[in-house]
C-alpha atoms as a PDB file:
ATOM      1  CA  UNK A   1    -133.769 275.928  -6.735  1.00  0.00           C
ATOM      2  CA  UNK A   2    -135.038 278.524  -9.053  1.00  0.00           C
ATOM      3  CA  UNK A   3    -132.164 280.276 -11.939  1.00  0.00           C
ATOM      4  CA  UNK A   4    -130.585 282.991 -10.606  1.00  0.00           C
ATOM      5  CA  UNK A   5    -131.380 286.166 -12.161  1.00  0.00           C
ATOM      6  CA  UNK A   6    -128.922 288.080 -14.170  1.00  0.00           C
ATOM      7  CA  UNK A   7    -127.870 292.070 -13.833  1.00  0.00           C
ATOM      8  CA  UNK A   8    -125.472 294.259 -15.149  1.00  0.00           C
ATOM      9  CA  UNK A   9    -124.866 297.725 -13.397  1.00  0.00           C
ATOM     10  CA  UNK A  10    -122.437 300.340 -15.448  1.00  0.00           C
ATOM     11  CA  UNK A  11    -120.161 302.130 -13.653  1.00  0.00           C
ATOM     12  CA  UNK A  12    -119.721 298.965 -11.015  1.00  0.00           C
ATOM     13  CA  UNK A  13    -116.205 299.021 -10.246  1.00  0.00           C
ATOM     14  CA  UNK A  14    -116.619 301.609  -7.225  1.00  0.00           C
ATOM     15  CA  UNK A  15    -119.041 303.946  -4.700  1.00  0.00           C
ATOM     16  CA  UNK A  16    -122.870 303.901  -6.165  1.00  0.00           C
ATOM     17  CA  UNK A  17    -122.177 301.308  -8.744  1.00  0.00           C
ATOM     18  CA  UNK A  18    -120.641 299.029  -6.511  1.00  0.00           C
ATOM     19  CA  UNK A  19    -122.351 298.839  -4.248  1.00  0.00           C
ATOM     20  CA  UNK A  20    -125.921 298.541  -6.503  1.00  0.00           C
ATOM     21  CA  UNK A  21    -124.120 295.310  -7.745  1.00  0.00           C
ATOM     22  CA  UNK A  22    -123.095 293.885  -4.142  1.00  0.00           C
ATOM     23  CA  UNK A  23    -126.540 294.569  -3.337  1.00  0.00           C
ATOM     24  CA  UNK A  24    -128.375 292.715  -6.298  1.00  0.00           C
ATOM     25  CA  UNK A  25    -125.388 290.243  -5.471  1.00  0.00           C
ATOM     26  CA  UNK A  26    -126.517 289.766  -1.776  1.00  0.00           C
ATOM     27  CA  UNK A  27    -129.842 289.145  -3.252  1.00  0.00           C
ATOM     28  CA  UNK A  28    -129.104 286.257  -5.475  1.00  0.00           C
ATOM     29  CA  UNK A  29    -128.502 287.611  -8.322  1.00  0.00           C
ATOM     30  CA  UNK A  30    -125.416 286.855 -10.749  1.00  0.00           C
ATOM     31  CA  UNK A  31    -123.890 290.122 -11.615  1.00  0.00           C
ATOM     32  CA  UNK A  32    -122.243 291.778 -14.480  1.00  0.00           C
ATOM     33  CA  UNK A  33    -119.606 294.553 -13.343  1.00  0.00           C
ATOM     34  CA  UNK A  34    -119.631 296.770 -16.201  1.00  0.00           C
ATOM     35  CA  UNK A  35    -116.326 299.227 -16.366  1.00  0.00           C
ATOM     36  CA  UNK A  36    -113.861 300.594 -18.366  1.00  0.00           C
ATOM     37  CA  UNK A  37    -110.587 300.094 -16.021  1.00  0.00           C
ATOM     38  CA  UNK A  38    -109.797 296.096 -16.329  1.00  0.00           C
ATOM     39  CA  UNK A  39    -107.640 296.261 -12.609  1.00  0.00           C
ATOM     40  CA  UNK A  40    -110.439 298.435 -11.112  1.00  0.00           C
ATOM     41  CA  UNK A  41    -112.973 296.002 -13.012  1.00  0.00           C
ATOM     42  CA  UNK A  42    -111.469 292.950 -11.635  1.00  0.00           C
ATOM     43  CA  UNK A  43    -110.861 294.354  -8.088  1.00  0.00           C
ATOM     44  CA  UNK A  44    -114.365 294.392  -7.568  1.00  0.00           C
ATOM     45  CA  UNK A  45    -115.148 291.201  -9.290  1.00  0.00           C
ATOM     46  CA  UNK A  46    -112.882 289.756  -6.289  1.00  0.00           C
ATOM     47  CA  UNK A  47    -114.648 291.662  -3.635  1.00  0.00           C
ATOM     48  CA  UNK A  48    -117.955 291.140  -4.629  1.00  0.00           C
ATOM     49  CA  UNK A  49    -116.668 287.268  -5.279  1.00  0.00           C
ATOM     50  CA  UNK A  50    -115.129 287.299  -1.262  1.00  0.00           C
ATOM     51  CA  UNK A  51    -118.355 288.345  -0.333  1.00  0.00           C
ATOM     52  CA  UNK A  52    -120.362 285.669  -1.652  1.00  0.00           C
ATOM     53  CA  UNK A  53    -121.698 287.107  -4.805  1.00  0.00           C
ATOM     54  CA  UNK A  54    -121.400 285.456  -8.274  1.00  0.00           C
ATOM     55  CA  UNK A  55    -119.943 288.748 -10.147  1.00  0.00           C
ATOM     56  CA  UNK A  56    -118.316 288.399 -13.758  1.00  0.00           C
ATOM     57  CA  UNK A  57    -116.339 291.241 -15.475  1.00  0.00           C
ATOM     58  CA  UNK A  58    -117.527 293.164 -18.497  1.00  0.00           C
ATOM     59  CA  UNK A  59    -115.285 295.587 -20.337  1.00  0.00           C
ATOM     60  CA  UNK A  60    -117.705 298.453 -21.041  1.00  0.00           C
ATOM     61  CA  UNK A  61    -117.230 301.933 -22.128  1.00  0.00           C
ATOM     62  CA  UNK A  62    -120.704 303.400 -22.278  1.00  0.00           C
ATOM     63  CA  UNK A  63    -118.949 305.975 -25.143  1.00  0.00           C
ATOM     64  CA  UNK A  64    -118.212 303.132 -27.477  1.00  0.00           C
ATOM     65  CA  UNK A  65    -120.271 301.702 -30.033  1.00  0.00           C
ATOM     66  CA  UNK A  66    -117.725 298.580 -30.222  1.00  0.00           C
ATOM     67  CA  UNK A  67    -117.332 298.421 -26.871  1.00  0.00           C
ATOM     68  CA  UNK A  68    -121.051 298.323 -25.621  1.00  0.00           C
ATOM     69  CA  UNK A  69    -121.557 295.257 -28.552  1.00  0.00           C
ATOM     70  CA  UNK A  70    -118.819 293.627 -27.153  1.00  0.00           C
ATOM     71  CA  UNK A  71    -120.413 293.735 -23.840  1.00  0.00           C
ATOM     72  CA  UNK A  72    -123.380 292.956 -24.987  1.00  0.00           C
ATOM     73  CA  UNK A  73    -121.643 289.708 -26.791  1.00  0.00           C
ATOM     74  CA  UNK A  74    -120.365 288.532 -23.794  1.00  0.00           C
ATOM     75  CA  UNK A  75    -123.490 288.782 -21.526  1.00  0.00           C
ATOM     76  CA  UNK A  76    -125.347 286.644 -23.987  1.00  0.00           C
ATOM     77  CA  UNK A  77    -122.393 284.143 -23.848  1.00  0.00           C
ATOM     78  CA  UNK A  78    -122.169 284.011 -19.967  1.00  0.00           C
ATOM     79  CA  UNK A  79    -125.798 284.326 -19.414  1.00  0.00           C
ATOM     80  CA  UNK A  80    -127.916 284.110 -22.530  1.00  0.00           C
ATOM     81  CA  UNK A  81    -130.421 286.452 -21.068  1.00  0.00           C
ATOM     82  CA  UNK A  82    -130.217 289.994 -18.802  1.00  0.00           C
ATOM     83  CA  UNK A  83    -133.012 290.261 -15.861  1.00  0.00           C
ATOM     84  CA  UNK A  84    -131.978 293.902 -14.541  1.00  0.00           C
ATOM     85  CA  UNK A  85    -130.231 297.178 -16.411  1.00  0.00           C
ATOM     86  CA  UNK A  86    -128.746 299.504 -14.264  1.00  0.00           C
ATOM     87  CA  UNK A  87    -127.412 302.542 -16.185  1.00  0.00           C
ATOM     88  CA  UNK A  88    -124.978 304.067 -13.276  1.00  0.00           C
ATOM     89  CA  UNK A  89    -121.945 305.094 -14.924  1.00  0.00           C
ATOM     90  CA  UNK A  90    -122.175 309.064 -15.497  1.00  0.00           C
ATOM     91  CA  UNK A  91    -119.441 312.049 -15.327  1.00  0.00           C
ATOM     92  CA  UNK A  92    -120.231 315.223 -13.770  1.00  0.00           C
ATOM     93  CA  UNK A  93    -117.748 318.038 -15.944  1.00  0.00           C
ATOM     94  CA  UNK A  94    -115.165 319.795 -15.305  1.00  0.00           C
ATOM     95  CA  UNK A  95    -117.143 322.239 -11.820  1.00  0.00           C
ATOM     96  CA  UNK A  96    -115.472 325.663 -10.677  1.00  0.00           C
ATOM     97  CA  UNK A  97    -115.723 326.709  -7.126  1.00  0.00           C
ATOM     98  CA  UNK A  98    -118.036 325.633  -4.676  1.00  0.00           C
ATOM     99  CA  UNK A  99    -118.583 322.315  -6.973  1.00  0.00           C
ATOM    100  CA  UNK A 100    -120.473 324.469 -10.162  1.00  0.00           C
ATOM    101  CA  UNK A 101    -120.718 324.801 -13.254  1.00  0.00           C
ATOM    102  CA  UNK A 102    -121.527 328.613 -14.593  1.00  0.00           C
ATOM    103  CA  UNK A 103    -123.807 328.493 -17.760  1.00  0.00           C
ATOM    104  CA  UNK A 104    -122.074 331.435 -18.877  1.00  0.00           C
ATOM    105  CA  UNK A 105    -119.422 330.167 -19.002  1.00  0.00           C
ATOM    106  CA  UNK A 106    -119.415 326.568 -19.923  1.00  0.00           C
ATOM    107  CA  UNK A 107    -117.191 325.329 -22.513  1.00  0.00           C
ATOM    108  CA  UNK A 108    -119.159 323.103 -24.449  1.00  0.00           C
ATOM    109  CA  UNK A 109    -116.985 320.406 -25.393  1.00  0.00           C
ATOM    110  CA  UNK A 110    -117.009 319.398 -21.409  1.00  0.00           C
ATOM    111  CA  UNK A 111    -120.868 319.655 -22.072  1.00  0.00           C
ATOM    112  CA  UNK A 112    -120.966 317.413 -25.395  1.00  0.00           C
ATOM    113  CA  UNK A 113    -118.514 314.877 -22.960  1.00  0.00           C
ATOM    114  CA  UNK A 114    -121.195 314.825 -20.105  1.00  0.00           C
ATOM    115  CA  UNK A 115    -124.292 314.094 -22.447  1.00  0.00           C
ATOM    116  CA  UNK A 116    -122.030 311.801 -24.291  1.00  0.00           C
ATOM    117  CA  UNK A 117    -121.859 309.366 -21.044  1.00  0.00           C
ATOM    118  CA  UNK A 118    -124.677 310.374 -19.213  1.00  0.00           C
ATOM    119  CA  UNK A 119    -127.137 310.675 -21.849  1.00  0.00           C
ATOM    120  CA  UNK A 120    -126.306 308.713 -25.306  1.00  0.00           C
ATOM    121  CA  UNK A 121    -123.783 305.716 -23.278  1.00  0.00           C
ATOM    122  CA  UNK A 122    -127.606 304.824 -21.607  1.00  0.00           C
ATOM    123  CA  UNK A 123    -129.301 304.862 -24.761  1.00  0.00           C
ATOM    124  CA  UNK A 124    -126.462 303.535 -26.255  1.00  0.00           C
ATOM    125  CA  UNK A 125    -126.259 300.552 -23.683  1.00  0.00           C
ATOM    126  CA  UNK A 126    -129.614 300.398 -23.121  1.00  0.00           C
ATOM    127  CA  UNK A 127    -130.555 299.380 -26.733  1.00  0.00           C
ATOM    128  CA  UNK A 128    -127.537 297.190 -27.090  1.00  0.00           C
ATOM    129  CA  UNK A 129    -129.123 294.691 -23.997  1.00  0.00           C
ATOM    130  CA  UNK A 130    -132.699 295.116 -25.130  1.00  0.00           C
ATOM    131  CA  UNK A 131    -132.979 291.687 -26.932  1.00  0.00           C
ATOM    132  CA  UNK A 132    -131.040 290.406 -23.740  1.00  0.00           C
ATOM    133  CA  UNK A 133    -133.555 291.625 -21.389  1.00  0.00           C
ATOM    134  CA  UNK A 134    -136.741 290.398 -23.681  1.00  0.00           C
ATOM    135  CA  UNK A 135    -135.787 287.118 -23.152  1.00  0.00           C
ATOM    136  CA  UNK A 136    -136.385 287.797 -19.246  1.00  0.00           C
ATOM    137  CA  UNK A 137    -140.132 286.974 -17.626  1.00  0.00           C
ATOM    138  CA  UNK A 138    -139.592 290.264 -15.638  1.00  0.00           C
ATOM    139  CA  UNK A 139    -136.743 292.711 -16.847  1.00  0.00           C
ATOM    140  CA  UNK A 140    -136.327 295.857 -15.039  1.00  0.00           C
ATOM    141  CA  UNK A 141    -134.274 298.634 -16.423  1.00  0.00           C
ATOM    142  CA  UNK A 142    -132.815 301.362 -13.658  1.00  0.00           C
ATOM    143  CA  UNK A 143    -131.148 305.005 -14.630  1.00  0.00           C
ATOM    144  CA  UNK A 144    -129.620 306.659 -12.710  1.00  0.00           C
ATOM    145  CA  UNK A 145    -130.226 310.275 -12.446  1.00  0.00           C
ATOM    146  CA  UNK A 146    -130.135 312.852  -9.604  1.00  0.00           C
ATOM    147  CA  UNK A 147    -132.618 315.685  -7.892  1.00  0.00           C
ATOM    148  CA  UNK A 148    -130.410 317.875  -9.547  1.00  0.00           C
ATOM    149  CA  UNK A 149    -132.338 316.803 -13.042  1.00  0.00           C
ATOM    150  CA  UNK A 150    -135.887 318.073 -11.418  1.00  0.00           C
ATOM    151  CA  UNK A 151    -136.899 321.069 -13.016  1.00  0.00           C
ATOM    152  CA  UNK A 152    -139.860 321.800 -10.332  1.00  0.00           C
ATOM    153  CA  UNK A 153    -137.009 321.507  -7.551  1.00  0.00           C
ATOM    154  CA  UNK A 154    -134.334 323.122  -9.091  1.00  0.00           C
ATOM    155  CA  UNK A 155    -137.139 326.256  -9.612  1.00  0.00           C
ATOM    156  CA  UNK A 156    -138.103 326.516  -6.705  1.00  0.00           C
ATOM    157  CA  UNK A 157    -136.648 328.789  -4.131  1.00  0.00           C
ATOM    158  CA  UNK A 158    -136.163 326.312  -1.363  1.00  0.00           C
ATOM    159  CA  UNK A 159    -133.834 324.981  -3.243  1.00  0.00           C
ATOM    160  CA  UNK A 160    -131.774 327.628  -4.132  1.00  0.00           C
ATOM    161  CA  UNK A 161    -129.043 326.063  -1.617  1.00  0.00           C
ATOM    162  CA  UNK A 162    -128.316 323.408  -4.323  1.00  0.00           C
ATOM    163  CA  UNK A 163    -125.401 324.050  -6.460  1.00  0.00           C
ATOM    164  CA  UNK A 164    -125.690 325.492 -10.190  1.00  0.00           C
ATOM    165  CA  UNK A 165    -124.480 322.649 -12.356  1.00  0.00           C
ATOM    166  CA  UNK A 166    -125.247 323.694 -15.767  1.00  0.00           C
ATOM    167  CA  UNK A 167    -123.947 320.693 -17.418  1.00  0.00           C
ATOM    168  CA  UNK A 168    -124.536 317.782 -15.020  1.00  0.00           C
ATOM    169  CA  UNK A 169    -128.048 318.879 -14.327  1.00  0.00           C
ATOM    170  CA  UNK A 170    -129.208 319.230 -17.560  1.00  0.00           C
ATOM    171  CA  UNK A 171    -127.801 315.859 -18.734  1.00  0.00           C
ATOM    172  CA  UNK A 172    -129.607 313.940 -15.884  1.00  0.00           C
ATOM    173  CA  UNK A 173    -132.791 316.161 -16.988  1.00  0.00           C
ATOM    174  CA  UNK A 174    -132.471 314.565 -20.851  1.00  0.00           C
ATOM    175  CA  UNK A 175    -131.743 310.821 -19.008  1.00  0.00           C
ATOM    176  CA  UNK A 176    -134.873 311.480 -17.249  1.00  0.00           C
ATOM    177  CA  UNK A 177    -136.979 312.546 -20.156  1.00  0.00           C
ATOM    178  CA  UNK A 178    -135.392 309.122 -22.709  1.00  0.00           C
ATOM    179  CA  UNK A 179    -136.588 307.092 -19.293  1.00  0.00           C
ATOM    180  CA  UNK A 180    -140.153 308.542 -19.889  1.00  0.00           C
ATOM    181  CA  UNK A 181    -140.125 308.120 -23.608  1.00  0.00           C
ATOM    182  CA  UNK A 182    -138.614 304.316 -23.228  1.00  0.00           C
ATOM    183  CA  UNK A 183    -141.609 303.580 -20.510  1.00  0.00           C
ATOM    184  CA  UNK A 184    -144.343 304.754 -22.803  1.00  0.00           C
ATOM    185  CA  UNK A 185    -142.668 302.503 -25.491  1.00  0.00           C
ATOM    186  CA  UNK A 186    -142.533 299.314 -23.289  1.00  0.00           C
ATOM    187  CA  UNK A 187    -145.981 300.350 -22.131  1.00  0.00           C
ATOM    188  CA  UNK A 188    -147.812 297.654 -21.872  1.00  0.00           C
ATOM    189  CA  UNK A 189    -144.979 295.139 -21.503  1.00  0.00           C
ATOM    190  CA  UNK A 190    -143.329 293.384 -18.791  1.00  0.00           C
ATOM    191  CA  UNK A 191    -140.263 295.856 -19.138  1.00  0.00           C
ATOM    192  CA  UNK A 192    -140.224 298.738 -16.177  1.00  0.00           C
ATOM    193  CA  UNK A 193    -138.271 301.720 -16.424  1.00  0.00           C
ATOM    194  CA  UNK A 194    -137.362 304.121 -14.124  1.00  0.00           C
ATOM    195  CA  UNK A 195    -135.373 306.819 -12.713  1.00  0.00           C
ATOM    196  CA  UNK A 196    -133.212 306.281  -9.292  1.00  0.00           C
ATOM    197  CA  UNK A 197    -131.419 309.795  -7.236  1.00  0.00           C
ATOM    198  CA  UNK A 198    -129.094 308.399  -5.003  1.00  0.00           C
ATOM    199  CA  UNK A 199    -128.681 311.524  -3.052  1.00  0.00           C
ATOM    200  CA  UNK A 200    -125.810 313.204  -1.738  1.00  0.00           C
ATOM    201  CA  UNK A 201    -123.509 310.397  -1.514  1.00  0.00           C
ATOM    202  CA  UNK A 202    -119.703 310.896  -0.119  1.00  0.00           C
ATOM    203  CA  UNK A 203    -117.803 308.769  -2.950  1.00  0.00           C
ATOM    204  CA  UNK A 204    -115.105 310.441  -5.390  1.00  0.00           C
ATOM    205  CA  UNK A 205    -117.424 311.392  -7.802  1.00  0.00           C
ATOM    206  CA  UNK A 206    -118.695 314.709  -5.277  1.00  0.00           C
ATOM    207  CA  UNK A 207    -115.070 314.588  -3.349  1.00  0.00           C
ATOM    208  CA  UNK A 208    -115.989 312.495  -0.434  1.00  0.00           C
ATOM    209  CA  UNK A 209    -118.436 315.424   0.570  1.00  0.00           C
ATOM    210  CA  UNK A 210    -122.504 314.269   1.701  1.00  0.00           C
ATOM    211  CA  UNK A 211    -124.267 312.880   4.432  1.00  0.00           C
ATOM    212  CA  UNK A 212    -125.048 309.730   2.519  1.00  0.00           C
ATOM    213  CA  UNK A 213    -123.002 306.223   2.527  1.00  0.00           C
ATOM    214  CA  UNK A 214    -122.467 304.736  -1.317  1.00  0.00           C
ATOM    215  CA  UNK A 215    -124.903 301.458   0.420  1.00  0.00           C
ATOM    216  CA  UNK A 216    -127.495 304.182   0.828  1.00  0.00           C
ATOM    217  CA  UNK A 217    -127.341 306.031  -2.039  1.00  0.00           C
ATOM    218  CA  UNK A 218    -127.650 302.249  -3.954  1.00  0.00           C
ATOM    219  CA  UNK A 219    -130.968 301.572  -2.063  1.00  0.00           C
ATOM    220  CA  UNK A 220    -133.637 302.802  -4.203  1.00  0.00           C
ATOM    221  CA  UNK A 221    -132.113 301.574  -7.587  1.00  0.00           C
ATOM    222  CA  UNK A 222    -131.726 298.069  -6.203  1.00  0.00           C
ATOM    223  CA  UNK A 223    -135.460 298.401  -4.970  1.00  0.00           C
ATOM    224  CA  UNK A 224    -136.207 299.747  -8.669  1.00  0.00           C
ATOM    225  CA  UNK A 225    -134.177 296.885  -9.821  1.00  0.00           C
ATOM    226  CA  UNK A 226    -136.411 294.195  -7.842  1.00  0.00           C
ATOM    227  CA  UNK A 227    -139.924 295.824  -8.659  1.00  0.00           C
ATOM    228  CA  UNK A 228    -142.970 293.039  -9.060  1.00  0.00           C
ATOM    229  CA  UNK A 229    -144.873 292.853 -11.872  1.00  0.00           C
ATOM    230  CA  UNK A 230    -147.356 295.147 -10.968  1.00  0.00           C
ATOM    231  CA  UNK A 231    -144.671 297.628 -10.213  1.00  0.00           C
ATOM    232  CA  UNK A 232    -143.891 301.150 -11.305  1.00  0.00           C
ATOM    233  CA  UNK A 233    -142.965 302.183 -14.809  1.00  0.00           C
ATOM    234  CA  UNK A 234    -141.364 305.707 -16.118  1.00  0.00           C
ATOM    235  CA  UNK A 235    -141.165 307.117 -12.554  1.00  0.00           C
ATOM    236  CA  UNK A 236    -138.322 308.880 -10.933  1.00  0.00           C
ATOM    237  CA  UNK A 237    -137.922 308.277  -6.931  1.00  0.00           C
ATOM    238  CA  UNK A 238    -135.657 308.509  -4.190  1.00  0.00           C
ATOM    239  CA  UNK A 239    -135.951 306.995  -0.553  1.00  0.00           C
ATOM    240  CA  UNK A 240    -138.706 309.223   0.346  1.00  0.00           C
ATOM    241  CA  UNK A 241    -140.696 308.457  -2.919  1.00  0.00           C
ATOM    242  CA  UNK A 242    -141.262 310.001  -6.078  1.00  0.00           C
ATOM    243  CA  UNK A 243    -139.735 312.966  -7.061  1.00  0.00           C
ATOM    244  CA  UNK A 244    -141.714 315.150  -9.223  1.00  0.00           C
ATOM    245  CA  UNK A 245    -140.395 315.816 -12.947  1.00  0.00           C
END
């Protein structure tokens, strides 16, 4: 019997996140569940552990330098190596009405808090597990980002329907643009990275509102997760494909 893979998915202890690591769990894989909250951390250890997956707890707050080595640490101690990324913790901001965020009138500390986590915490993390994830044959690395980030979608009038989220939006548009700039600097290597939208998925982070189930929203970044070799690299997709920048 072949090694079992290792992954680590930010952001695991509930909706999207846990549900990316039951998935990669179902699959064989040994998962880290990367979170801040130790109870909520080792909740979902348990329940990922009751449903047959080998899950581990790592204490990881994507806004600390400490705290991502420390994760990082204790990967390499349980595992030694890290086969699959998945960047999935993210904050939204404070939204007004109707779930927005007004550019004029954003308060930009809420801003410099959303980039914080959504942007820096992946680059952040992302760098701290690189020499984990060389020593894989195939690492994949997974962000993920939202339809809101699209520029061509968000200007164009079809879309109008979509809420204004002047903070959220533009973070996911920056994660977007790092995954692009990390692809074209594993180019050429056996590192893929790319960009997951999970839709509009009913989990506290949009207040239980969407048409989507946290197990489908976590389809396309376990599928992004599981790429071959001869996979995609600096892409951004949803169920229906890719999603254009």
């Amino acid at each position: 019997m072949s090694e079992a893979k290792i992954a680590l998915v930010t952001g695991a202890n509930k909706g999207i996140g846990h549900e990316i690591a039951a998935g990669l769990g179902a699959l064989g894989y040994r998962v880290g569940v990367g979170a801040r909250d130790e109870a909520r951390r080792e909740s979902a250890v348990e329940k990922l552990r009751a449903a047959g997956a080998d899950a581990f707890g790592v204490p990881l707050d994507v806004t600390g330098d400490r705290s991502v080595t420390d994760a990082a640490e204790l990967v390499e101690r349980r595992a030694g190596r890290l086969d699959v990324l998945v960047n999935n913790a993210g904050v939204s901001g404070e939204t007004g009405p109707g779930w927005e965020q007004d550019p004029t009138a954003l308060d930009l500390a809420m801003v410099r808090a959303v980039v914080e986590t959504n942007v820096f915490g992946v680059i952040r993390v992302t760098n701290a597990m690189l020499p984990l994830l060389r020593r894989s044959a195939s690492p994949r690395v997974v962000n993920v980002s939202s339809s809101l980030a699209s520029l061509s979608r968000q200007s164009d009038p079809e879309f109008a329907a979509s809420p204004v989220m002047a903070a959220y939006a533009p973070s996911k548009s920056y994660l977007n643009a790092v995954t692009v700039q990390y692809a074209r600097r594993f180019a050429g290597t056996n590192i893929l990275i790319n960009a997951a939208c999970p839709g509009l998925v009913a989990t506290d982070f949009t207040g239980f509102t969407g048409p989507r189930t946290p197990e489908q929203g976590a389809a396309t970044a376990i599928r992004l997760a599981t790429l071959p070799d001869d996979g995609p690299t600096g892409a951004f997709f949803e169920d229906a494909g890719v999603i254009p920048w």
